[in-house]
N, C-alpha and C. Protein backbone atom coordinates (compact mmCIF):
# COMPACT_ATOMS: atom_id res chain seq x y z
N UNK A 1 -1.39 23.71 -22.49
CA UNK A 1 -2.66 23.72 -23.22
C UNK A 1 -3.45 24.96 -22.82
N UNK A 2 -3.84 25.18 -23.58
CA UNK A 2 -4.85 26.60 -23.44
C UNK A 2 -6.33 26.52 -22.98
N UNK A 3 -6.75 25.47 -22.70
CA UNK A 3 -8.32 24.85 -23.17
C UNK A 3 -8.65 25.61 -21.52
N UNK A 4 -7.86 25.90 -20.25
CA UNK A 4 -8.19 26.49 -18.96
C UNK A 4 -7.65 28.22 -19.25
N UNK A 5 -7.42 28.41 -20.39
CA UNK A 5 -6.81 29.90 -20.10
C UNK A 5 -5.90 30.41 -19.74
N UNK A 6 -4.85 28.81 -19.34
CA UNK A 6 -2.84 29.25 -18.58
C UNK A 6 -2.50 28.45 -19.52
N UNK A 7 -1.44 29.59 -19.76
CA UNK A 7 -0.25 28.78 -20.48
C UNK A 7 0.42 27.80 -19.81
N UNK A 8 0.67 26.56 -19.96
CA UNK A 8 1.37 25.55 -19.33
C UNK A 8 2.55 24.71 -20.80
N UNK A 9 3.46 24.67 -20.09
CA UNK A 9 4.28 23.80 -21.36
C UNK A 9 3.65 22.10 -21.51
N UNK A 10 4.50 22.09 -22.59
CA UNK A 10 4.33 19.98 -22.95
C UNK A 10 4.67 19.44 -21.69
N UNK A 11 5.52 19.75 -21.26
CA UNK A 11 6.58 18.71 -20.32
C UNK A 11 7.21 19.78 -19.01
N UNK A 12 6.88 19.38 -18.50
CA UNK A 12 7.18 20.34 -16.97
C UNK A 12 8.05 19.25 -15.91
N UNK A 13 9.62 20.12 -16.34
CA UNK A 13 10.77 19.47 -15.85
C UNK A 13 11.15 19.64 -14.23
N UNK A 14 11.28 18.78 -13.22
CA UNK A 14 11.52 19.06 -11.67
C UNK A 14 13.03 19.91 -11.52
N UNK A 15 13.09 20.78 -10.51
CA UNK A 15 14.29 21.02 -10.27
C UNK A 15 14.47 21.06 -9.17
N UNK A 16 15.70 19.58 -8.72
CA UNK A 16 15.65 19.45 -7.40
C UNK A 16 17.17 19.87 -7.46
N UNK A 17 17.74 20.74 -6.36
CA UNK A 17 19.25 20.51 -6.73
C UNK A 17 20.37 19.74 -6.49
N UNK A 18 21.20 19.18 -7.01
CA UNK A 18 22.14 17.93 -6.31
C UNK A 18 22.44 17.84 -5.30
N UNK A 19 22.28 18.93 -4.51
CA UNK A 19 22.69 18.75 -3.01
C UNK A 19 21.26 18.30 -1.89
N UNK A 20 20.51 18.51 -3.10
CA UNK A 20 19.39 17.86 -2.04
C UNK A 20 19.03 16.20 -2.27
N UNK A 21 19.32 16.08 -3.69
CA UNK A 21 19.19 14.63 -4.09
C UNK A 21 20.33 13.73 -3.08
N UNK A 22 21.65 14.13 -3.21
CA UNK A 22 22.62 13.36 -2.64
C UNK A 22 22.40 12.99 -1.11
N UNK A 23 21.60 14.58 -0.28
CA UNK A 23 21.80 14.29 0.69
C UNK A 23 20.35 13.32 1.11
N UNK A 24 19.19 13.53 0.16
CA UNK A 24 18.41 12.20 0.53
C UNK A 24 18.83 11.02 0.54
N UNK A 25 19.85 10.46 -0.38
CA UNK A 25 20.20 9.07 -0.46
C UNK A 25 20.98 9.02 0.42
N UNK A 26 22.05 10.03 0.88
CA UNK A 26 22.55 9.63 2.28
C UNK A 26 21.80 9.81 3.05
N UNK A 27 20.75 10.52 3.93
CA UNK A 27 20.05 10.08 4.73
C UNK A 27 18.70 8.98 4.59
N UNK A 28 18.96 8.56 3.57
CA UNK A 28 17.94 6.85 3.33
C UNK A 28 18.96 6.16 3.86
N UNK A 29 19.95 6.19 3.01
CA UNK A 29 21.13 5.15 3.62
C UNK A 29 21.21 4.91 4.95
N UNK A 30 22.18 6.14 5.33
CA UNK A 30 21.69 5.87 7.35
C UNK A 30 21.07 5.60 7.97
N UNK A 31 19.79 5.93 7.93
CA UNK A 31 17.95 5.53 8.59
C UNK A 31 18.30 3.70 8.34
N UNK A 32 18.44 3.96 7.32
CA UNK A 32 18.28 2.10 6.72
C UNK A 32 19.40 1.25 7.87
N UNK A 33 20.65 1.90 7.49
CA UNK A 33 21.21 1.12 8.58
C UNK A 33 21.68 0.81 9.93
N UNK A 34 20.63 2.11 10.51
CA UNK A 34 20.66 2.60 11.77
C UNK A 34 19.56 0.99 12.32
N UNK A 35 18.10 1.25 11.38
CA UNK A 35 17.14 0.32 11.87
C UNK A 35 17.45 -0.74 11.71
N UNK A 36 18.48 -1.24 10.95
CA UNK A 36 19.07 -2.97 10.35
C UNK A 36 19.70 -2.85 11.76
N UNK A 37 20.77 -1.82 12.31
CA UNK A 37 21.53 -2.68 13.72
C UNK A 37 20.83 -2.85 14.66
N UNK A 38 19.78 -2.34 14.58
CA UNK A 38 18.96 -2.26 16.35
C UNK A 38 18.89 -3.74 16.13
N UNK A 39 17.59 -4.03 15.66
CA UNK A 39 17.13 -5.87 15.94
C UNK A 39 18.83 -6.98 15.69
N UNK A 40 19.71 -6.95 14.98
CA UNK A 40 20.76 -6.80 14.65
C UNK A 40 21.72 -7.39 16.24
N UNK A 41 21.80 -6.10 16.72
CA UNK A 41 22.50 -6.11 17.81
C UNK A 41 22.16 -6.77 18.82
N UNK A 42 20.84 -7.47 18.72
CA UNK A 42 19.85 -8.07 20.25
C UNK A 42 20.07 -9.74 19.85
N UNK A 43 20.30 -9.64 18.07
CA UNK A 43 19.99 -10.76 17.67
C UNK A 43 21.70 -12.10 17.93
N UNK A 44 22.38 -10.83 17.91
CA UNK A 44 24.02 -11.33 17.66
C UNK A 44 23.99 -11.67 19.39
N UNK A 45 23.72 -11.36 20.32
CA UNK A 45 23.42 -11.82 21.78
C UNK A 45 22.67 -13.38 21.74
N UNK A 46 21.87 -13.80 21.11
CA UNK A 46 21.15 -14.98 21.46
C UNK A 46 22.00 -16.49 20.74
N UNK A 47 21.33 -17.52 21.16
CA UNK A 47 21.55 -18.57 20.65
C UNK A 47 21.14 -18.92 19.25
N UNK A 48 21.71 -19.18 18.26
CA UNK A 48 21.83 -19.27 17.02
C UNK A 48 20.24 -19.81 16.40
N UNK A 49 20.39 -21.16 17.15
CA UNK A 49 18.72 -21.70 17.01
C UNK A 49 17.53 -20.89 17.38
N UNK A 50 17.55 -20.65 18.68
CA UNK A 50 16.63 -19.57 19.15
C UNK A 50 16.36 -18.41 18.18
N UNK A 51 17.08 -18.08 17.74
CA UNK A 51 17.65 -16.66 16.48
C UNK A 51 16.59 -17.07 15.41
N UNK A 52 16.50 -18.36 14.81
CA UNK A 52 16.50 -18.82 13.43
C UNK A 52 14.84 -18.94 13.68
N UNK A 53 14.86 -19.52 15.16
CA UNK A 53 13.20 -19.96 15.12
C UNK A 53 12.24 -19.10 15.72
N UNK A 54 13.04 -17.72 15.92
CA UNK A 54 12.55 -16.23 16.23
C UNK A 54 12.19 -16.03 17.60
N UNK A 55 12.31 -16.73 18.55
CA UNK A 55 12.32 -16.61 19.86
C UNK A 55 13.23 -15.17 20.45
N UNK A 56 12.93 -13.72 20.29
CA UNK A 56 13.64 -12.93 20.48
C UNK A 56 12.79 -13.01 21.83
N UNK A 57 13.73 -12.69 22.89
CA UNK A 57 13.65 -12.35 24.21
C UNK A 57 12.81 -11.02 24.49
């Protein structure tokens, strides 16, 4: 629109390149299942009940 004096288009398209997209979803992925094993790994140690009724040590 012209109404500020810059040319700007209709539609202003992102350009991210595939190697940056892919490698965000692999590093979401990992983060994600890095933080799922921590509590995970403390939890597979306790007594099943204790586990369920959140008594983490």
């Amino acid at each position: 629109t012209s109404d500020f004096g810059v040319a700007i288009a209709d539609k202003i398209y992102p350009a991210f390149p595939p190697k940056l997209i892919i490698g965000t979803i692999l590093f979401i992925i990992l983060i994600t299942a890095w933080v799922s094993y921590l509590p995970a790994r403390k939890i597979v140690k306790m007594n099943p009940t204790d586990a369920i009724k959140g008594k983490i040590q």
